[in-house]
N, C-alpha and C. Protein backbone atom coordinates (compact mmCIF):
# COMPACT_ATOMS: atom_id res chain seq x y z
N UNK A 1 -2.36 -23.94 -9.36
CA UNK A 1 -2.17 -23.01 -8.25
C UNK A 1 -1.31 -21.84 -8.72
N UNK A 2 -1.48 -20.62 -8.18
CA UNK A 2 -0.49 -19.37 -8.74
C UNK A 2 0.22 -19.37 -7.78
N UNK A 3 1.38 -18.96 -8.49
CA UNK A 3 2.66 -18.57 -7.99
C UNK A 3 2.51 -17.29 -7.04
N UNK A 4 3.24 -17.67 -6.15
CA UNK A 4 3.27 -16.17 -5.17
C UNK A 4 4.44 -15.54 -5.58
N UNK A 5 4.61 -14.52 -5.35
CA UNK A 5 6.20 -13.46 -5.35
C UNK A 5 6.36 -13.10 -4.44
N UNK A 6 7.72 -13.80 -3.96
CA UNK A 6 7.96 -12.92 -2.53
C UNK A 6 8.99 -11.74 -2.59
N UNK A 7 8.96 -10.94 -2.06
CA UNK A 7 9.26 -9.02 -2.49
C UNK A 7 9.64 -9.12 -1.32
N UNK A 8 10.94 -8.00 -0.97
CA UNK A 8 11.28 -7.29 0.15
C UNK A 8 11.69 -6.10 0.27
N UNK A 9 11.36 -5.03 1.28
CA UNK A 9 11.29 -3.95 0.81
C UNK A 9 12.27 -3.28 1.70
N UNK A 10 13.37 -1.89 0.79
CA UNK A 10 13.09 -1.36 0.07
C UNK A 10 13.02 -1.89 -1.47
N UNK A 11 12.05 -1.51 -2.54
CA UNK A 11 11.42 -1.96 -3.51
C UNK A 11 12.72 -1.86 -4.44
N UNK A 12 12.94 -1.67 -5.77
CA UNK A 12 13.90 -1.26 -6.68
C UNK A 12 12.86 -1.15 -7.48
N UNK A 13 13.23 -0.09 -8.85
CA UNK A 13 12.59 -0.35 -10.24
C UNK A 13 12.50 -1.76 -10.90
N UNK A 14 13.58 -2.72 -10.63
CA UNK A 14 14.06 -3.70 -11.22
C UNK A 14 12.69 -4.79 -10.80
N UNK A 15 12.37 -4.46 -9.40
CA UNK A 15 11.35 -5.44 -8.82
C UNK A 15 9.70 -4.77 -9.37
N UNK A 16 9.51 -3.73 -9.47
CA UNK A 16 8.07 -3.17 -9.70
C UNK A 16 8.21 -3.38 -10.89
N UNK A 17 9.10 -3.18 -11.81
CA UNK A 17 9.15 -3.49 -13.23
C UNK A 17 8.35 -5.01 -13.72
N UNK A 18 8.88 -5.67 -12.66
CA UNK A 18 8.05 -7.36 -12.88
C UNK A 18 6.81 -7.54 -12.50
N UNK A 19 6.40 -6.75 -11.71
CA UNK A 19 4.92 -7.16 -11.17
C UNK A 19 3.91 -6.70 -12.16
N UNK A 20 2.50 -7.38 -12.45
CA UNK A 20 1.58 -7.47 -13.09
C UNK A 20 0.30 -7.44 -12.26
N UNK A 21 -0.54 -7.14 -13.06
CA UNK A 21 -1.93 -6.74 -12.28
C UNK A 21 -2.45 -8.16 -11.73
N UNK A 22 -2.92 -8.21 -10.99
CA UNK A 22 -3.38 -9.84 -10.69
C UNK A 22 -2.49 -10.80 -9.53
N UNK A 23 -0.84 -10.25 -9.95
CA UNK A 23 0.28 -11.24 -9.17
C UNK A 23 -0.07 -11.02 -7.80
N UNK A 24 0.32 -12.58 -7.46
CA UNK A 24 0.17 -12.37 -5.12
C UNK A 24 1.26 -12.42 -4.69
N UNK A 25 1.30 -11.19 -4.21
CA UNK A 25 2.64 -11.12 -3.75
C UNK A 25 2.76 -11.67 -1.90
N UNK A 26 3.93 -11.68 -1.66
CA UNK A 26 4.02 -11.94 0.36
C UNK A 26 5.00 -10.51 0.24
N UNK A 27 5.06 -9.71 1.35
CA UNK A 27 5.94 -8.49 1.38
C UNK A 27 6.92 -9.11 2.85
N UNK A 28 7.62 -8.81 2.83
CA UNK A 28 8.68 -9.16 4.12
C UNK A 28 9.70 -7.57 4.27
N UNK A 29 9.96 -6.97 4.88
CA UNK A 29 9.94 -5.85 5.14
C UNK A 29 9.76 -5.26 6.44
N UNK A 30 10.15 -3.44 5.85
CA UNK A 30 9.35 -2.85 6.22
C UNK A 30 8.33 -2.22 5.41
N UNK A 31 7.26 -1.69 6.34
CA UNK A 31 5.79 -0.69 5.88
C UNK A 31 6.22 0.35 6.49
N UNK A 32 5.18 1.34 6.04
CA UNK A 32 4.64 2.57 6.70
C UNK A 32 3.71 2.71 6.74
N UNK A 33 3.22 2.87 8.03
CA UNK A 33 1.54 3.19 8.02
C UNK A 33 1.13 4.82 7.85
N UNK A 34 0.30 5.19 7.08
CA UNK A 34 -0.29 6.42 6.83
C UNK A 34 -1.90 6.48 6.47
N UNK A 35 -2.52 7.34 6.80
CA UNK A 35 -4.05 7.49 6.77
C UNK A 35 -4.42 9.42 6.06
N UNK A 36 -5.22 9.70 6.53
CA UNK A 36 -5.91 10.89 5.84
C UNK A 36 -4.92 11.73 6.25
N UNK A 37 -5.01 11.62 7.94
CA UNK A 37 -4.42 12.95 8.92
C UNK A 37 -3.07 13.47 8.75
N UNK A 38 -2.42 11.89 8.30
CA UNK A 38 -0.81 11.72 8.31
C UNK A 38 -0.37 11.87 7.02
N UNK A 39 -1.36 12.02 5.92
CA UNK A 39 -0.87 12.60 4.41
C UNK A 39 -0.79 14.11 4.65
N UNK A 40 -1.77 14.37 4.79
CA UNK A 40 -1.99 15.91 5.03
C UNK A 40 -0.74 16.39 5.66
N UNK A 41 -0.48 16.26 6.60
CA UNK A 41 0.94 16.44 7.46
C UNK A 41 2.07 16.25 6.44
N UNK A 42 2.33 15.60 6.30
CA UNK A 42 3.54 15.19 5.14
C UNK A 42 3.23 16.03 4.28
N UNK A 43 2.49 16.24 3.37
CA UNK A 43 2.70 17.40 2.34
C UNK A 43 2.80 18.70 2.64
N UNK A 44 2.11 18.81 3.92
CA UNK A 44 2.45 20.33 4.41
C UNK A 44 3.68 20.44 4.69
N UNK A 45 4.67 19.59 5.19
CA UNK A 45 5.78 19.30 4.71
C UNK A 45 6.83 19.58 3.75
N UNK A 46 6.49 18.97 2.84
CA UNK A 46 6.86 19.42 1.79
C UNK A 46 6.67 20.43 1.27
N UNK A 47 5.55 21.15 1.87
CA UNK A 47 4.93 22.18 0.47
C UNK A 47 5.98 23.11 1.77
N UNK A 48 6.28 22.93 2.59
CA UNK A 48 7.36 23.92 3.36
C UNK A 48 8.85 23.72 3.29
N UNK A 49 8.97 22.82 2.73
CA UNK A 49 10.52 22.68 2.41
C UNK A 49 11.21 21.92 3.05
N UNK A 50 10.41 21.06 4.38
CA UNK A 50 11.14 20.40 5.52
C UNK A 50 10.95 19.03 5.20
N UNK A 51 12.00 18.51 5.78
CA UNK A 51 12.20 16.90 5.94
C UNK A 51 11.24 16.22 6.08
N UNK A 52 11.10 14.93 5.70
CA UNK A 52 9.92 13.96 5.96
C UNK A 52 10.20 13.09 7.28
N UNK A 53 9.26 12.86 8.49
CA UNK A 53 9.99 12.00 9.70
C UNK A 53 10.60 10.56 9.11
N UNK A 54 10.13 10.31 7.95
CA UNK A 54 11.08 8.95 7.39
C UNK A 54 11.35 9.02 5.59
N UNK A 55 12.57 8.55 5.72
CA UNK A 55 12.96 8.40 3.78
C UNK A 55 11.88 7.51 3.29
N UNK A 56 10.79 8.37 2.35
CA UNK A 56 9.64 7.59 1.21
C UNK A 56 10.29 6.71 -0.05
N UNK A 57 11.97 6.99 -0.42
CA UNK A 57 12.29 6.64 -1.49
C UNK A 57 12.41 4.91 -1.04
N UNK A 58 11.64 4.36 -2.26
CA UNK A 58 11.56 2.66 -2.42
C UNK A 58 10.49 2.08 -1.55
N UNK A 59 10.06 2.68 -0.49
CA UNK A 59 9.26 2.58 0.19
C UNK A 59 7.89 2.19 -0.40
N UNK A 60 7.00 1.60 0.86
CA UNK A 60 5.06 1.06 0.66
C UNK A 60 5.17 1.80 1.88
N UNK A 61 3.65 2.55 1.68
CA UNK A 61 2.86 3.36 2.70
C UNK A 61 1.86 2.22 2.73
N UNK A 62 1.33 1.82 3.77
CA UNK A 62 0.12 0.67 4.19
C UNK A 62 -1.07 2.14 4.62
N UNK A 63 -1.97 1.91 3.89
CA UNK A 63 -3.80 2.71 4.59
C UNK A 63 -3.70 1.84 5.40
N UNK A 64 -3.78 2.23 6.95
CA UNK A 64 -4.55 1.55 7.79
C UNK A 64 -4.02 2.34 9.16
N UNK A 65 -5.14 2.26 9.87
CA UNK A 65 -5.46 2.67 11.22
C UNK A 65 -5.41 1.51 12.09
N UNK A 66 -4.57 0.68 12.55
CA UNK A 66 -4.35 -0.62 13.38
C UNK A 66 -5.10 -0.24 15.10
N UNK A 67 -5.51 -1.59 14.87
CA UNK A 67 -6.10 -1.35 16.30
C UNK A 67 -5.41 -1.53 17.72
N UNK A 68 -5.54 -1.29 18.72
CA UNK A 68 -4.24 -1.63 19.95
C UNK A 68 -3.64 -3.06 19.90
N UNK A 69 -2.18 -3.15 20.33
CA UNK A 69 -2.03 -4.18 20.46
C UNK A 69 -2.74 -5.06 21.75
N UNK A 70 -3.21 -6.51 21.32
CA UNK A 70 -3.24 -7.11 22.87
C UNK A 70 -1.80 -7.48 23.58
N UNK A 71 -2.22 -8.13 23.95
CA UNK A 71 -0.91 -8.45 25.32
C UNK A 71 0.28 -9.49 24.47
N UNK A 72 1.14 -9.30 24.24
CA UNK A 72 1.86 -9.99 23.59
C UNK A 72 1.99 -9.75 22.26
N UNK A 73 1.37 -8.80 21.71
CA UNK A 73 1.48 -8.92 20.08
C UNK A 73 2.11 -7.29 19.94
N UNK A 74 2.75 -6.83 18.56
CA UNK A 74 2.84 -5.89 18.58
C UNK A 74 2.11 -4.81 17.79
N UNK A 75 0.59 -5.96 17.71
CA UNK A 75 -0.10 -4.47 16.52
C UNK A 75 -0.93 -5.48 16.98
N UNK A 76 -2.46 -4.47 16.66
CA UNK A 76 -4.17 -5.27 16.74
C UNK A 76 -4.35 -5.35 15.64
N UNK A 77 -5.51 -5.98 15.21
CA UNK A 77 -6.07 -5.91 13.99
C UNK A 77 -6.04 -4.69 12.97
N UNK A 78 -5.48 -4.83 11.75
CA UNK A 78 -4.71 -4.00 10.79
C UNK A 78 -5.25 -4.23 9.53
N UNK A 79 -6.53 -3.45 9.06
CA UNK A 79 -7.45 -4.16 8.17
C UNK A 79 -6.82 -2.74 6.59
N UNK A 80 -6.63 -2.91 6.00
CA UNK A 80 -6.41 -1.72 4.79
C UNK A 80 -7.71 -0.84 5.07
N UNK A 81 -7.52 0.34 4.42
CA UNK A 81 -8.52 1.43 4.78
C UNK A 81 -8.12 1.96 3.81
N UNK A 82 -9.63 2.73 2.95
CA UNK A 82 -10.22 2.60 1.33
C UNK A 82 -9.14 3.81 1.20
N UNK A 83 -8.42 3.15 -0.59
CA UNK A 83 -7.38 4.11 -0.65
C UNK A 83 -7.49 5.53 -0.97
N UNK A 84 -8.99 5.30 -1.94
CA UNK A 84 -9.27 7.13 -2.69
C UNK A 84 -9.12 7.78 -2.13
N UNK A 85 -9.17 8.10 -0.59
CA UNK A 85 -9.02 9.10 -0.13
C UNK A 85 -7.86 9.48 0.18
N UNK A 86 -6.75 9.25 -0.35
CA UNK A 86 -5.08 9.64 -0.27
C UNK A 86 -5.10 9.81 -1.38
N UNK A 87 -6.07 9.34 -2.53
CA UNK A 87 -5.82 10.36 -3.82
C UNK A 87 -4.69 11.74 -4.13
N UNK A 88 -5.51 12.13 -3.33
CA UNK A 88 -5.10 13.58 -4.05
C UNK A 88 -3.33 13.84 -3.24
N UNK A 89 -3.29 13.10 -2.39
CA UNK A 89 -1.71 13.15 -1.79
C UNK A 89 -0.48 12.42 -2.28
N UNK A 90 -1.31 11.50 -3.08
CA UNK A 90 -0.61 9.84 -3.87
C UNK A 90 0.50 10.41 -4.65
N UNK A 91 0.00 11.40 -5.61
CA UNK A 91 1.45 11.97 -6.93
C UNK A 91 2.10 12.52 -6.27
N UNK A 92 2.23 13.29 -5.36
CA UNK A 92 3.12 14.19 -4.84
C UNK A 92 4.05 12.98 -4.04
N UNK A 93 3.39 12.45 -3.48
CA UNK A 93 4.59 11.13 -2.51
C UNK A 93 5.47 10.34 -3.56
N UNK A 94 5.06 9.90 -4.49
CA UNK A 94 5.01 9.34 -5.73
C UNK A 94 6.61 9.30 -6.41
N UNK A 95 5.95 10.88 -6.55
CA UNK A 95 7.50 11.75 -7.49
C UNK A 95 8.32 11.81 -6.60
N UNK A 96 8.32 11.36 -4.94
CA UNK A 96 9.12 11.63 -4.29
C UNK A 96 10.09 10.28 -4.09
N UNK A 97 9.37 9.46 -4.83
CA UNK A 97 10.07 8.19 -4.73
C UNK A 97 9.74 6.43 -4.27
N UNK A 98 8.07 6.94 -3.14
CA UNK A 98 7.41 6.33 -2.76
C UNK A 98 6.99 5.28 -4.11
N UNK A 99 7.40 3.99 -3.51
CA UNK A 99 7.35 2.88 -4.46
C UNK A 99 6.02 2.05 -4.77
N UNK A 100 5.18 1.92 -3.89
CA UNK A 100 4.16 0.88 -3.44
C UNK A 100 2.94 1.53 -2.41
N UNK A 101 1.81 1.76 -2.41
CA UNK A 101 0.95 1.57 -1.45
C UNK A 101 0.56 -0.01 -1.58
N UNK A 102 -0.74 0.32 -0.33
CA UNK A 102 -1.54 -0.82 -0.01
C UNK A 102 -2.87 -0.27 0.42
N UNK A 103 -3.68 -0.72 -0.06
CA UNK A 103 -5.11 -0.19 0.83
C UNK A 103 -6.05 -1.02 0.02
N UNK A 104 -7.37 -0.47 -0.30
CA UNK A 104 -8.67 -1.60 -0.72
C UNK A 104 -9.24 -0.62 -1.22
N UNK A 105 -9.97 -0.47 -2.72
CA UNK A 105 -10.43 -0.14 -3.40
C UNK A 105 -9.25 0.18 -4.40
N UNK A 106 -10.45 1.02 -5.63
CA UNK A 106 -9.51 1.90 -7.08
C UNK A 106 -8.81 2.75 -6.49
N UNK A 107 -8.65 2.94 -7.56
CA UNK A 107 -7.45 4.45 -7.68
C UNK A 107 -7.63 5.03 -8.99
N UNK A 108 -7.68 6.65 -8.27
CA UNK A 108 -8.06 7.78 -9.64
C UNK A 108 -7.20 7.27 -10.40
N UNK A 109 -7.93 8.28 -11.87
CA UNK A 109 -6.66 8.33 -13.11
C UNK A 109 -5.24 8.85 -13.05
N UNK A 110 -5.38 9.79 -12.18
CA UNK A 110 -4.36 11.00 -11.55
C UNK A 110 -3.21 9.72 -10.97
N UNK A 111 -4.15 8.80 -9.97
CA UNK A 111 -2.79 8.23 -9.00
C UNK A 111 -2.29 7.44 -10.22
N UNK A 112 -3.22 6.63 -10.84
CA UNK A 112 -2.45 5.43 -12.05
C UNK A 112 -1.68 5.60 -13.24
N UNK A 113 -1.58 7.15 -13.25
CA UNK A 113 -0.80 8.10 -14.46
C UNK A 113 0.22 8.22 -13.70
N UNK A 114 0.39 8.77 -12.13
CA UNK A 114 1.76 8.85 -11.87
C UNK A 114 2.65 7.61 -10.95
N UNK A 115 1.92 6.10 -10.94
CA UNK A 115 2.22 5.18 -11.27
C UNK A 115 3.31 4.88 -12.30
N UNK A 116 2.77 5.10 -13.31
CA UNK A 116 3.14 4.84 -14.53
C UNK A 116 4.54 5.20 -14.72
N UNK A 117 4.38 7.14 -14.73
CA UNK A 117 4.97 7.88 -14.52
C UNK A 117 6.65 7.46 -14.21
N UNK A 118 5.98 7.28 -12.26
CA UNK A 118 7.22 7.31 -10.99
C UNK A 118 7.80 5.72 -11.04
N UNK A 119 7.05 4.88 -11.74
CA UNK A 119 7.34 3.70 -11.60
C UNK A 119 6.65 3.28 -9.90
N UNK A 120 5.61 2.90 -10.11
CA UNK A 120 5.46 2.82 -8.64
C UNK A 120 3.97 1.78 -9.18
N UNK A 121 3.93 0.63 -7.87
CA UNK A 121 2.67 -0.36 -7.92
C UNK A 121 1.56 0.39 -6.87
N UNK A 122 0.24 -0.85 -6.72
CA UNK A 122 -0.74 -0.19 -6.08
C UNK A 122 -0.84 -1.59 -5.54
N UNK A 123 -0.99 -2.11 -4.51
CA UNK A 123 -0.91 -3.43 -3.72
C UNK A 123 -2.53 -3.62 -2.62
N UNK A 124 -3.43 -4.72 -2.97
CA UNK A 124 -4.62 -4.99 -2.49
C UNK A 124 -4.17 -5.67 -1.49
N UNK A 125 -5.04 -5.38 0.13
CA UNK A 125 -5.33 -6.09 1.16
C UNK A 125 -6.39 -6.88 1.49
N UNK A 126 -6.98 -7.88 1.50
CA UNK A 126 -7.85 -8.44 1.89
C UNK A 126 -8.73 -7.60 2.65
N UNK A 127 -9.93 -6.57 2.34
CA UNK A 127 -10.69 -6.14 3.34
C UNK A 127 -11.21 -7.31 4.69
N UNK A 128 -11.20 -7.13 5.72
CA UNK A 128 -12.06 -8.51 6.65
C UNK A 128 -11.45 -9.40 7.23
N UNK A 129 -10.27 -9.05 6.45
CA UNK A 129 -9.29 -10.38 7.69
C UNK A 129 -7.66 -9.26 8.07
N UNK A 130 -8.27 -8.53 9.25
CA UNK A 130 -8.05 -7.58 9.59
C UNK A 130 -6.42 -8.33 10.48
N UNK A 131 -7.73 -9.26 11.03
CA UNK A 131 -6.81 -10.12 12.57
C UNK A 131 -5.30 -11.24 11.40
N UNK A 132 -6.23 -11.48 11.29
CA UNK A 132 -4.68 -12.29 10.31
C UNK A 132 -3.73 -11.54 9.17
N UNK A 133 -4.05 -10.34 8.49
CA UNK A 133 -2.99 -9.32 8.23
C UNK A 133 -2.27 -9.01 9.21
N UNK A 134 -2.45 -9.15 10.63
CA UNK A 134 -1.60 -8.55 11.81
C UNK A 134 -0.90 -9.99 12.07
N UNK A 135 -1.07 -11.04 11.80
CA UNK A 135 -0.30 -11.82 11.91
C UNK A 135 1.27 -12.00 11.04
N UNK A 136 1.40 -10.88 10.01
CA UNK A 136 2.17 -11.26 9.47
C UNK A 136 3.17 -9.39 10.36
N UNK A 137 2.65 -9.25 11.17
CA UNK A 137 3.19 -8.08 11.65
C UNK A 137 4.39 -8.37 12.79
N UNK A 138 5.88 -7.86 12.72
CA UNK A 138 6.60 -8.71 13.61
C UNK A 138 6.86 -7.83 14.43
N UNK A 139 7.16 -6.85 14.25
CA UNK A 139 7.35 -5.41 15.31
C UNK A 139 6.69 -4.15 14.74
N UNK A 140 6.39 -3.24 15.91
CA UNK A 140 5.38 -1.86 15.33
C UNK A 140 6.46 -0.95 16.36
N UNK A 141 6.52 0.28 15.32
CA UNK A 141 7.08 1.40 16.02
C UNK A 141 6.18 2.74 15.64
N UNK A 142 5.76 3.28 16.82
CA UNK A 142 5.63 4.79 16.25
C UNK A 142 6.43 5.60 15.27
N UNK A 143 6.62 6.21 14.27
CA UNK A 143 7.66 6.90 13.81
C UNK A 143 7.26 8.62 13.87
N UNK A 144 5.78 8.92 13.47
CA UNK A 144 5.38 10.38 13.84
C UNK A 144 3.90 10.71 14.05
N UNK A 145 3.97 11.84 14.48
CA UNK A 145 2.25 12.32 14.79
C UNK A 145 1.77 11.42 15.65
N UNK A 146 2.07 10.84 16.82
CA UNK A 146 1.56 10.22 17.85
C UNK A 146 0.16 10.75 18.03
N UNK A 147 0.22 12.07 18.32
CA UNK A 147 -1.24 12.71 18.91
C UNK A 147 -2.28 12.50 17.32
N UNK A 148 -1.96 11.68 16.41
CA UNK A 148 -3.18 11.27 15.57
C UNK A 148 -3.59 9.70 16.36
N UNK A 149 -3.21 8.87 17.51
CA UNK A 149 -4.13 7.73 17.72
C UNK A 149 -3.36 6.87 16.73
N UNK A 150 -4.48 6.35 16.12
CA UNK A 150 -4.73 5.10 15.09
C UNK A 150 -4.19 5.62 13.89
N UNK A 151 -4.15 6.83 13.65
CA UNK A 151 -3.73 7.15 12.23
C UNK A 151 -2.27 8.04 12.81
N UNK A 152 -1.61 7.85 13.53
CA UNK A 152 -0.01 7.94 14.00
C UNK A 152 0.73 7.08 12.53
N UNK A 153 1.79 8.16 11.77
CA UNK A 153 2.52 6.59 11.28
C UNK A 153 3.70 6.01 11.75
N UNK A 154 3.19 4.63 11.46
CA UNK A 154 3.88 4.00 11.94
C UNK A 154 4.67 2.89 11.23
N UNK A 155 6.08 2.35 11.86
CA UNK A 155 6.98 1.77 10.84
C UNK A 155 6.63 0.26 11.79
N UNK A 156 6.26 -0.71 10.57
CA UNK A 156 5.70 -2.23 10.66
C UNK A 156 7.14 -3.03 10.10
N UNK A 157 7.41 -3.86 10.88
CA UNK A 157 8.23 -5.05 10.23
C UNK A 157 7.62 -6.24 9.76
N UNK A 158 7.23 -6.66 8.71
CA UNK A 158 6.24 -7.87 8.73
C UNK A 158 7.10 -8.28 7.84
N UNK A 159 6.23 -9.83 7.98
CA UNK A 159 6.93 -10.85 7.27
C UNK A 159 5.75 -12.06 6.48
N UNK A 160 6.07 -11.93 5.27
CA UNK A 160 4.93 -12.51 4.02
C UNK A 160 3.63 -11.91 4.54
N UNK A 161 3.80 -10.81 4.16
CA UNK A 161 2.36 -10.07 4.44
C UNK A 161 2.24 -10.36 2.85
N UNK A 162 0.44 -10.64 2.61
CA UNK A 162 -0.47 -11.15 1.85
C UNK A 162 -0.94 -9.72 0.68
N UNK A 163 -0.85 -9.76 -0.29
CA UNK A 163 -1.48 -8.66 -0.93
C UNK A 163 -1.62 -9.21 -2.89
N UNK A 164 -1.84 -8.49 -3.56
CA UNK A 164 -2.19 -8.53 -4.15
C UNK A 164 -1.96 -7.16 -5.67
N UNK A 165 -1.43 -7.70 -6.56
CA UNK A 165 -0.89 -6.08 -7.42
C UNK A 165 -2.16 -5.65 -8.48
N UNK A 166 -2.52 -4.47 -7.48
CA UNK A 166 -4.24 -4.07 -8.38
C UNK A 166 -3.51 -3.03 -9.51
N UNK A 167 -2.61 -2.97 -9.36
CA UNK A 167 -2.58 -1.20 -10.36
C UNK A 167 -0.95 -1.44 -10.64
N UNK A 168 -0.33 -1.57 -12.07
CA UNK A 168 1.02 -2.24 -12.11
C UNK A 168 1.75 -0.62 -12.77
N UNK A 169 2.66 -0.64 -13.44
CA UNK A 169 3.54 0.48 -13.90
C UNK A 169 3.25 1.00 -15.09
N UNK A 170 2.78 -0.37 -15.68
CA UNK A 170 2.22 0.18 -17.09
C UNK A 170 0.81 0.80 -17.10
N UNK A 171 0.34 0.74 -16.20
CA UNK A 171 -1.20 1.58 -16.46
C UNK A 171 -2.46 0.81 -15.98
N UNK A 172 -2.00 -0.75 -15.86
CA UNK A 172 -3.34 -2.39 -15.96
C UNK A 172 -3.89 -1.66 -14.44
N UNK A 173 -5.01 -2.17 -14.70
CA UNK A 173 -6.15 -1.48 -13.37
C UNK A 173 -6.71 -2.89 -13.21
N UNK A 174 -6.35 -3.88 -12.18
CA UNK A 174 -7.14 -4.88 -11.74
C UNK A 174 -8.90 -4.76 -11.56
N UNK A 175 -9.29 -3.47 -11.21
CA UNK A 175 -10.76 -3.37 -10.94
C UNK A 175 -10.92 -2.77 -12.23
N UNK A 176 -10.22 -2.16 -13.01
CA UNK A 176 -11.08 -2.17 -14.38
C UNK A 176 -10.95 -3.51 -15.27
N UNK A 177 -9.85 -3.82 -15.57
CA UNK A 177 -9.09 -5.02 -16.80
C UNK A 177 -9.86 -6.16 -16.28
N UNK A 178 -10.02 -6.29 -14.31
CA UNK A 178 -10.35 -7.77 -13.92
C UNK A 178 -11.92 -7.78 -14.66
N UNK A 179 -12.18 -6.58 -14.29
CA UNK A 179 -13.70 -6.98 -14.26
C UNK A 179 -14.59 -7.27 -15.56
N UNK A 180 -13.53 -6.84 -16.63
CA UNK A 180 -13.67 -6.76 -18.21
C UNK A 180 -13.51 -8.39 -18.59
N UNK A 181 -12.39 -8.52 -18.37
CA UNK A 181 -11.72 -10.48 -18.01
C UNK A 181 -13.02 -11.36 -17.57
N UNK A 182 -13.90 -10.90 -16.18
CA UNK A 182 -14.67 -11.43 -15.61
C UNK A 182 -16.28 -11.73 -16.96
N UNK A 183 -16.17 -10.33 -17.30
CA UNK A 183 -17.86 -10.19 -17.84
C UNK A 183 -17.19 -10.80 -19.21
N UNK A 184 -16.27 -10.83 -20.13
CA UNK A 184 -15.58 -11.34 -21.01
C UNK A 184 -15.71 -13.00 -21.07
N UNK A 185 -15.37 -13.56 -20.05
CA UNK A 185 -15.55 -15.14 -19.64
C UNK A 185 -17.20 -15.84 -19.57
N UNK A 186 -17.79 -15.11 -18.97
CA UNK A 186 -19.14 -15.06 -18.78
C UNK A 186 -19.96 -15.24 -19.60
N UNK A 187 -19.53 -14.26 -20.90
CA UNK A 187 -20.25 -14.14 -21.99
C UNK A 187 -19.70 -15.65 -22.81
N UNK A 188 -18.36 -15.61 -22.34
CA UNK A 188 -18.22 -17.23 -23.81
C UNK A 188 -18.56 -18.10 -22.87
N UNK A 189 -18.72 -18.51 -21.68
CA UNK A 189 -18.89 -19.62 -21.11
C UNK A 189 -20.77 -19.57 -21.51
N UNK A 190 -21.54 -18.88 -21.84
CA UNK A 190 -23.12 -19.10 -21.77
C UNK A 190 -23.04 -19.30 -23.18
């Protein structure tokens, strides 16, 4: 059986320094939720000189657009949402200190160079088990851009949230290295 790592965030160098492509981590924390609408915003931000509505340093931004809460819970179903498309916003958050995403799929060369770089991981969500990622959700707060809906971000308190380290400091790309590992095995097992 593999070992899990349990992480709490805010992150340190000392902690991303240990993680490896492949490791399962539980996060206990806080998140930030951010999507397309709410990058864009933030760098315009920056590219103006003004404050961010929350400190990125040590911090995980979570992709995801959560669905309403029901009655008693404080978040709906909270499935990761595909990361490439924060690409091009990823280095700039990065150098700012931002420690960790989370979302489902690769990541350009661009984001895994300034990985490397900023010292910063890339963390997999289970696409599909949307409803039980929200189980590890203990409180949800708006923090900005309300009038984005679903893509509002928002600050998550969860506890052993489930993920997975696709993209580590040194450069390892789980969807490239795994899949090399995979067709590698394949070939000596026939």
């Amino acid at each position: 059986m593999t070992n899990i790592i349990h992480i709490n965030t805010p992150l340190s160098d000392a902690v991303v320094e240990e993680l490896k492509i492949g490791d399962k981590v539980k996060i206990s924390g806080t998140l930030y939720t951010a999507r397309d609408a709410a990058h864009k915003r933030l760098v315009n931000l920056i590219d103006q000189g003004k404050e961010l509505p929350f400190d990125i340093k040590n911090q995980i931004i979570y992709y995801v657009g959560p669905s309403p809460a029901p009655p008693g819970k404080p978040i709906g179903s909270c499935g990761p949402t595909t990361s490439y498309r924060m690409d091009k916003y990823a280095p700039l958050l990065l150098s700012l200190g931002l420690k960790a995403t989370i979302g489902k799929g690769g990541r350009s060369g661009e984001v895994v160079e300034a990985m490397k770089k900023y010292k910063a991981v890339y963390f997999v969500a289970t696409g599909g088990a949307a409803a039980l990622l929200a189980q590890s959700v203990k409180k949800m707060e708006i923090v900005a851009y309300e009038d984005l809906g679903t893509e509002a971000i928002r600050k998550l308190e969860v506890e052993n949230f489930p993920a997975i380290v696709a993209n580590d400091i040194y450069g390892n790309d789980l969807y490239k290295d795994g899949i090399f590992q995979y067709a590698v095995s394949i070939q000596c097992n026939s």
